[in-house]
Structure formats: structure tokens, C-alpha cells
Protein backbone atom coordinates (compact mmCIF):
# COMPACT_ATOMS: atom_id res chain seq x y z
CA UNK A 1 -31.60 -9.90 45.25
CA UNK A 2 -28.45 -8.19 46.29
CA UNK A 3 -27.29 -5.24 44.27
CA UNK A 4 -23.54 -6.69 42.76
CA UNK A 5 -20.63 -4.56 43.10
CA UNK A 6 -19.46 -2.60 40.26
CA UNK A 7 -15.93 -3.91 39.31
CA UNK A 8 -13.08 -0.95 38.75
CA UNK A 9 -10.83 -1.47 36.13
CA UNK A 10 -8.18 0.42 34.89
CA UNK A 11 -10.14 1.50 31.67
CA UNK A 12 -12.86 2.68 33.55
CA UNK A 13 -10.24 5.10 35.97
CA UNK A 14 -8.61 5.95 33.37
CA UNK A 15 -11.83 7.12 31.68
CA UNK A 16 -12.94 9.02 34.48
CA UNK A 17 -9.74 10.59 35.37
CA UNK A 18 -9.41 11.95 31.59
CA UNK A 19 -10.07 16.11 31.26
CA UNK A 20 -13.36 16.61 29.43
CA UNK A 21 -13.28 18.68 26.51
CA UNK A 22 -15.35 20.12 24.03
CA UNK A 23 -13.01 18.85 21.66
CA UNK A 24 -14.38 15.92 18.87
CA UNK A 25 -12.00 14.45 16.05
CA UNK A 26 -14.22 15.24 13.05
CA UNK A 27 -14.84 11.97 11.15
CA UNK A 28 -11.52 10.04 11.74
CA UNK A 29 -10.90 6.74 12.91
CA UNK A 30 -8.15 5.94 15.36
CA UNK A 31 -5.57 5.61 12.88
CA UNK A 32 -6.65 8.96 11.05
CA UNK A 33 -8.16 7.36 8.22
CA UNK A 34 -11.71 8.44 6.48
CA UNK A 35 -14.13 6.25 5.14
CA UNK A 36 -13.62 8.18 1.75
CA UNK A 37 -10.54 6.88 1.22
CA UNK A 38 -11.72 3.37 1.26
CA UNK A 39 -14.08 3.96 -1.87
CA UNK A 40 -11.49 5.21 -3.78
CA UNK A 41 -9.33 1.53 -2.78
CA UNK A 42 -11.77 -0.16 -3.33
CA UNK A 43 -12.63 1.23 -6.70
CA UNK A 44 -8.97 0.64 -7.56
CA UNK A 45 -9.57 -3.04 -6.45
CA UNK A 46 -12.44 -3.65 -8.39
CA UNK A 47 -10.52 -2.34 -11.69
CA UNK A 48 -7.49 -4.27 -10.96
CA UNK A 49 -7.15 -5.69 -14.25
CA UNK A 50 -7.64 -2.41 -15.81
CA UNK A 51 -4.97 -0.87 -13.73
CA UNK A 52 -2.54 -3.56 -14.72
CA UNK A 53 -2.94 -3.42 -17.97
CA UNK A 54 -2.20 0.52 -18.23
CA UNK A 55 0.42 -0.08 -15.15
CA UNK A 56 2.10 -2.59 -17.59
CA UNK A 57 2.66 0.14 -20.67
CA UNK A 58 3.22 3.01 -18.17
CA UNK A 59 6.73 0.88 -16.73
CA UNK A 60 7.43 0.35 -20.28
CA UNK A 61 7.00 4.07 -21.23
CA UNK A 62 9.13 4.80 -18.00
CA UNK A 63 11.79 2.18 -19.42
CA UNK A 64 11.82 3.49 -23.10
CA UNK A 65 12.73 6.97 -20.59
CA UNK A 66 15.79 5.42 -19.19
CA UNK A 67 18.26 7.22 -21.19
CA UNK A 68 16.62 10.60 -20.37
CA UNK A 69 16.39 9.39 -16.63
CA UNK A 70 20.21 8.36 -16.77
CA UNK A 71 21.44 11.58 -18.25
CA UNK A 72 19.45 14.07 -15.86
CA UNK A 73 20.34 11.77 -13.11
CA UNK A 74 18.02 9.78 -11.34
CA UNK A 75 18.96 11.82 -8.30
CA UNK A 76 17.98 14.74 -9.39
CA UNK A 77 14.73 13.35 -11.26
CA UNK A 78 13.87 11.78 -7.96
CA UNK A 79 12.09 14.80 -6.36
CA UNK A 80 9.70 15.39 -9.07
CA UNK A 81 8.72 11.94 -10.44
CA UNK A 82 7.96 11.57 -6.13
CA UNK A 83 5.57 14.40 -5.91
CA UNK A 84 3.63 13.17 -9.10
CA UNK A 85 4.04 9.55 -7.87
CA UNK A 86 2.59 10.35 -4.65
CA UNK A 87 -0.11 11.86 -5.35
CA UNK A 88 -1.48 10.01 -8.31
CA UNK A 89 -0.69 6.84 -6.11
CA UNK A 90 -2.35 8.12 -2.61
CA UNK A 91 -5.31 9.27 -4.14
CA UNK A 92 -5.88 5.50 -6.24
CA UNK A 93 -4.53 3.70 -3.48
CA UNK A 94 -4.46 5.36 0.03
CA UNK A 95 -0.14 4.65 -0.88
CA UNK A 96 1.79 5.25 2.34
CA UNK A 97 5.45 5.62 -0.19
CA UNK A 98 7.25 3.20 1.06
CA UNK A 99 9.57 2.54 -2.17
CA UNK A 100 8.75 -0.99 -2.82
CA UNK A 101 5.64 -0.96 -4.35
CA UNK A 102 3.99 -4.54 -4.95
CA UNK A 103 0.42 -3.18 -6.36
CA UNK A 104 0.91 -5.62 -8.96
CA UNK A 105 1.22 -8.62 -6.84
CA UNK A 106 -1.35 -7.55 -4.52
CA UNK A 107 -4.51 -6.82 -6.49
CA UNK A 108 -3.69 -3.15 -6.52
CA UNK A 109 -4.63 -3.10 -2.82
CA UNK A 110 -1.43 -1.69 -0.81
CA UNK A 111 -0.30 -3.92 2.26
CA UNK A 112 1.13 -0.63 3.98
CA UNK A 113 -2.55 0.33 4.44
CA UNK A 114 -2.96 -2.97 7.10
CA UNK A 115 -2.49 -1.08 10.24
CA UNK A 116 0.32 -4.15 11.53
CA UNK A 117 1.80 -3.16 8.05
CA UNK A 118 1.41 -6.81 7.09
CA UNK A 119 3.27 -7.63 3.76
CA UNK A 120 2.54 -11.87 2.98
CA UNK A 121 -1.60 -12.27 3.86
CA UNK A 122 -3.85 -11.16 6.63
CA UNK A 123 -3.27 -11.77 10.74
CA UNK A 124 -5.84 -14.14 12.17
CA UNK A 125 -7.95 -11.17 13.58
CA UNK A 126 -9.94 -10.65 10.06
CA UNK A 127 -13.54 -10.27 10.92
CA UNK A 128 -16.63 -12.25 9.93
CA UNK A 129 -17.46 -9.42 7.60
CA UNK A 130 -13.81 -9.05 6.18
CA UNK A 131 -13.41 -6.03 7.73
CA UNK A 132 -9.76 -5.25 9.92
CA UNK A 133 -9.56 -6.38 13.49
CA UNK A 134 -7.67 -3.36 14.57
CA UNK A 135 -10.09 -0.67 12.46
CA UNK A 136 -13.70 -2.12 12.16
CA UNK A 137 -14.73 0.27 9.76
CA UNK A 138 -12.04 -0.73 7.76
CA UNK A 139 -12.05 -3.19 5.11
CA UNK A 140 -8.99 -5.54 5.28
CA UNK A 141 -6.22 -4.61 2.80
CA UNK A 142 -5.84 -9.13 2.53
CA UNK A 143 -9.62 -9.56 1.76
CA UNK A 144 -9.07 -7.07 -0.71
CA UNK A 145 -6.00 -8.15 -2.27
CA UNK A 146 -6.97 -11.29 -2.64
CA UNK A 147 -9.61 -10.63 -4.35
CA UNK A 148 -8.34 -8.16 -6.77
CA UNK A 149 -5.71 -10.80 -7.67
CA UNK A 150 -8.34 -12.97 -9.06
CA UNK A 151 -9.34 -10.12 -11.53
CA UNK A 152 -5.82 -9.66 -12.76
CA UNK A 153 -4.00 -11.79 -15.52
CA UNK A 154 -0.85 -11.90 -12.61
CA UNK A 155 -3.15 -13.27 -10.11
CA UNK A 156 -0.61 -16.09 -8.79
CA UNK A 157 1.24 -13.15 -7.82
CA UNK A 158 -0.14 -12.53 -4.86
CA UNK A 159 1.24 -16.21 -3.90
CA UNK A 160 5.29 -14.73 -3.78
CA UNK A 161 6.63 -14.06 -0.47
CA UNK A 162 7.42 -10.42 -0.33
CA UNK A 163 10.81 -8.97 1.14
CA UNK A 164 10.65 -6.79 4.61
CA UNK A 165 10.37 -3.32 4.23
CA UNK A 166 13.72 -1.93 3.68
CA UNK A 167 12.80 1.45 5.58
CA UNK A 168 15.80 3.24 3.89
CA UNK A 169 13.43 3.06 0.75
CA UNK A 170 10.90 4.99 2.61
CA UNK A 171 9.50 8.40 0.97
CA UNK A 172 11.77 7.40 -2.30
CA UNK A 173 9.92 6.42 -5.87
CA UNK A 174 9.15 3.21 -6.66
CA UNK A 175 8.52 4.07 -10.20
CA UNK A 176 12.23 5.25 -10.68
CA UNK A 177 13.63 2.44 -8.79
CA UNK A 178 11.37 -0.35 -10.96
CA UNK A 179 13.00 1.80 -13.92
CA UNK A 180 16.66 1.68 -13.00
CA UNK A 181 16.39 -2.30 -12.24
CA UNK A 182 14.51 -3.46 -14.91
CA UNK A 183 17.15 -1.02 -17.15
CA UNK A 184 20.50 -2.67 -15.41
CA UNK A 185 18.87 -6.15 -15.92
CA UNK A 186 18.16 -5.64 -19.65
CA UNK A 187 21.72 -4.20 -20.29
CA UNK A 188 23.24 -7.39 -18.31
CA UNK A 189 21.56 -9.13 -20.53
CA UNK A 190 22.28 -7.61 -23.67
CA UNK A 191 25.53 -7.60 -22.70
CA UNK A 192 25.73 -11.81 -21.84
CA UNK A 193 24.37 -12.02 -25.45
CA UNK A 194 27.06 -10.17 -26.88
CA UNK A 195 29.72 -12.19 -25.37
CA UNK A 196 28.42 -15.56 -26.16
């Protein structure tokens, strides 16, 4: 039996022409995420309900703020309500800030975590184990949301088509922005029952 030829592909040239190093990325997948990070998401995930409930009287305690908020200036309470936002919110839930936050909808498992960014279910690539096609070691953010939703008393939430990322929202606070809506829409309609 004849020895078969090796093929050459352009991984394997590639992967010889590559300088050797003695450098290692310490414990970091591809996309720069550790494994630690997960077990804090998917703590959050598995106390969904919980985190709903106090999410729920935290907006309203941000609400009952609105008059502060308006007479500061959201502008200038912007910077600070980010930096506490973004920290309580990346530790909880890996949060990548992109200003439209739909925790609620999705089982307190952020979309922006899917590495395709995926923002209405999971790509067809999920694996047998539920873990992300594009990071193994990854659970998927879908499998996740899905069921965290079940947990929650919102849990048909996760059933509304969410918006594209408006980028310009990016690095803003979601928590302000949540504020100032829900604030115009209660005025508007304070203000419709006042005419009638």
C-alpha cells in the first residue's frame, strides 16, 4: 500500500509560514472572552425573575427621579449614571452598552454577547449542546434567553421583534433613555386627559 500524498492547503501554509513565538494568550477565547464571565450570565439567567422584579421598582425609582434628572440635565447626568450603569450591568450581564437595552425581553441574557450580534433568536449554527457555533466554549446567548424568559412573569416578551441597533446609541445609558421616554409618554398622556 502506497503512501498517499499529503494535500497543502492554504491553512496548513499559512500555519507554517507564521513566526513562532513564545507568546500564549492567557485564558481567552478568540473573541477575548473568559469562561468567568459566563457564570456570572448565567447566574443572572437563572435569577431572571428575581432580576425583573427589582429591575421593575428600580425604572420606577429612576422615573419618580425625572424631575431631578430634567433639572440637572440629562446631558450632564449622562456621564455618571453611564459609569455606574456599566459596571453594575457588565459585571451581571457581560453588557457590551449599546443603549437599547432589552434584558427584560430577553431573559436577562444580552443579545450583544452573540458574537453575529444577533438581536430576534439564534442563527442555525447552535450546537447539539447549546453552546455558540462561532465560540464552543460559549454558551449561546438564544439558549439562554429563552430559557430565562420562561422564569420571568414577561416571558412572551422574548416573542417581540426587536429594532436594529441604532449605533448612534452606542456607549450612551439605557437607564436614562428608558427614563426620559417612559417620562414624555406619561406627560402626553396626562396631558390628552386634561383636554378631554
Amino acid at each position: 500500500m502506497a503512501d498517499q500524498p499529503t494535500k497543502t492547503t492554504q491553512a496548513s501554509l499559512n500555519k507554517k509560514a507564521a513566526t513562532k513565538t513564545a507568546y500564549k494568550p492567557a485564558g481567552v477565547s478568540a473573541t477575548g472572552r473568559k469562561a468567568r464571565s459566563f457564570a456570572v450570565r448565567l447566574w443572572a439567567v437563572r435569577h431572571s425573575r428575581a432580576l425583573e422584579w427589582f429591575y421593575a421598582r428600580f425604572a420606577n425609582a429612576f422615573l419618580m427621579l425625572h424631575p431631578m434628572w430634567r433639572t440637572l440635565g440629562y446631558e450632564r447626568a449622562e456621564a455618571p449614571v453611564k459609569f455606574v450603569e456599566k459596571h453594575v450591568k457588565g459585571f451581571l450581564f457581560d453588557c457590551r452598552m449599546c443603549g437599547q437595552c432589552v434584558l427584560s425581553s430577553t431573559g436577562m441574557s444580552c443579545p450583544m454577547n452573540c458574537p453575529k450580534q444577533l438581536r430576534n433568536g439564534p442563527c442555525g449554527g447552535v450546537r447539539a449542546n447549546g453552546h455558540c457555533e462561532v465560540e464552543p466554549d460559549m454558551p449561546c446567548v438564544w439558549v439562554q434567553a429563552w430559557s430565562g424568559a420562561q422564569k420571568m412573569e414577561g416571558r412572551d416578551n422574548i416573542l417581540t421583534v426587536q429594532k436594529p441597533v441604532d449605533q448612534s446609541l452606542r456607549e450612551t445609558s439605557s437607564w436614562l433613555r428608558v427614563t426620559a421616554v417612559a417620562a414624555a409618554e406619561r406627560e402626553a398622556a396626562a396631558n390628552q386627559g386634561a383636554a378631554q
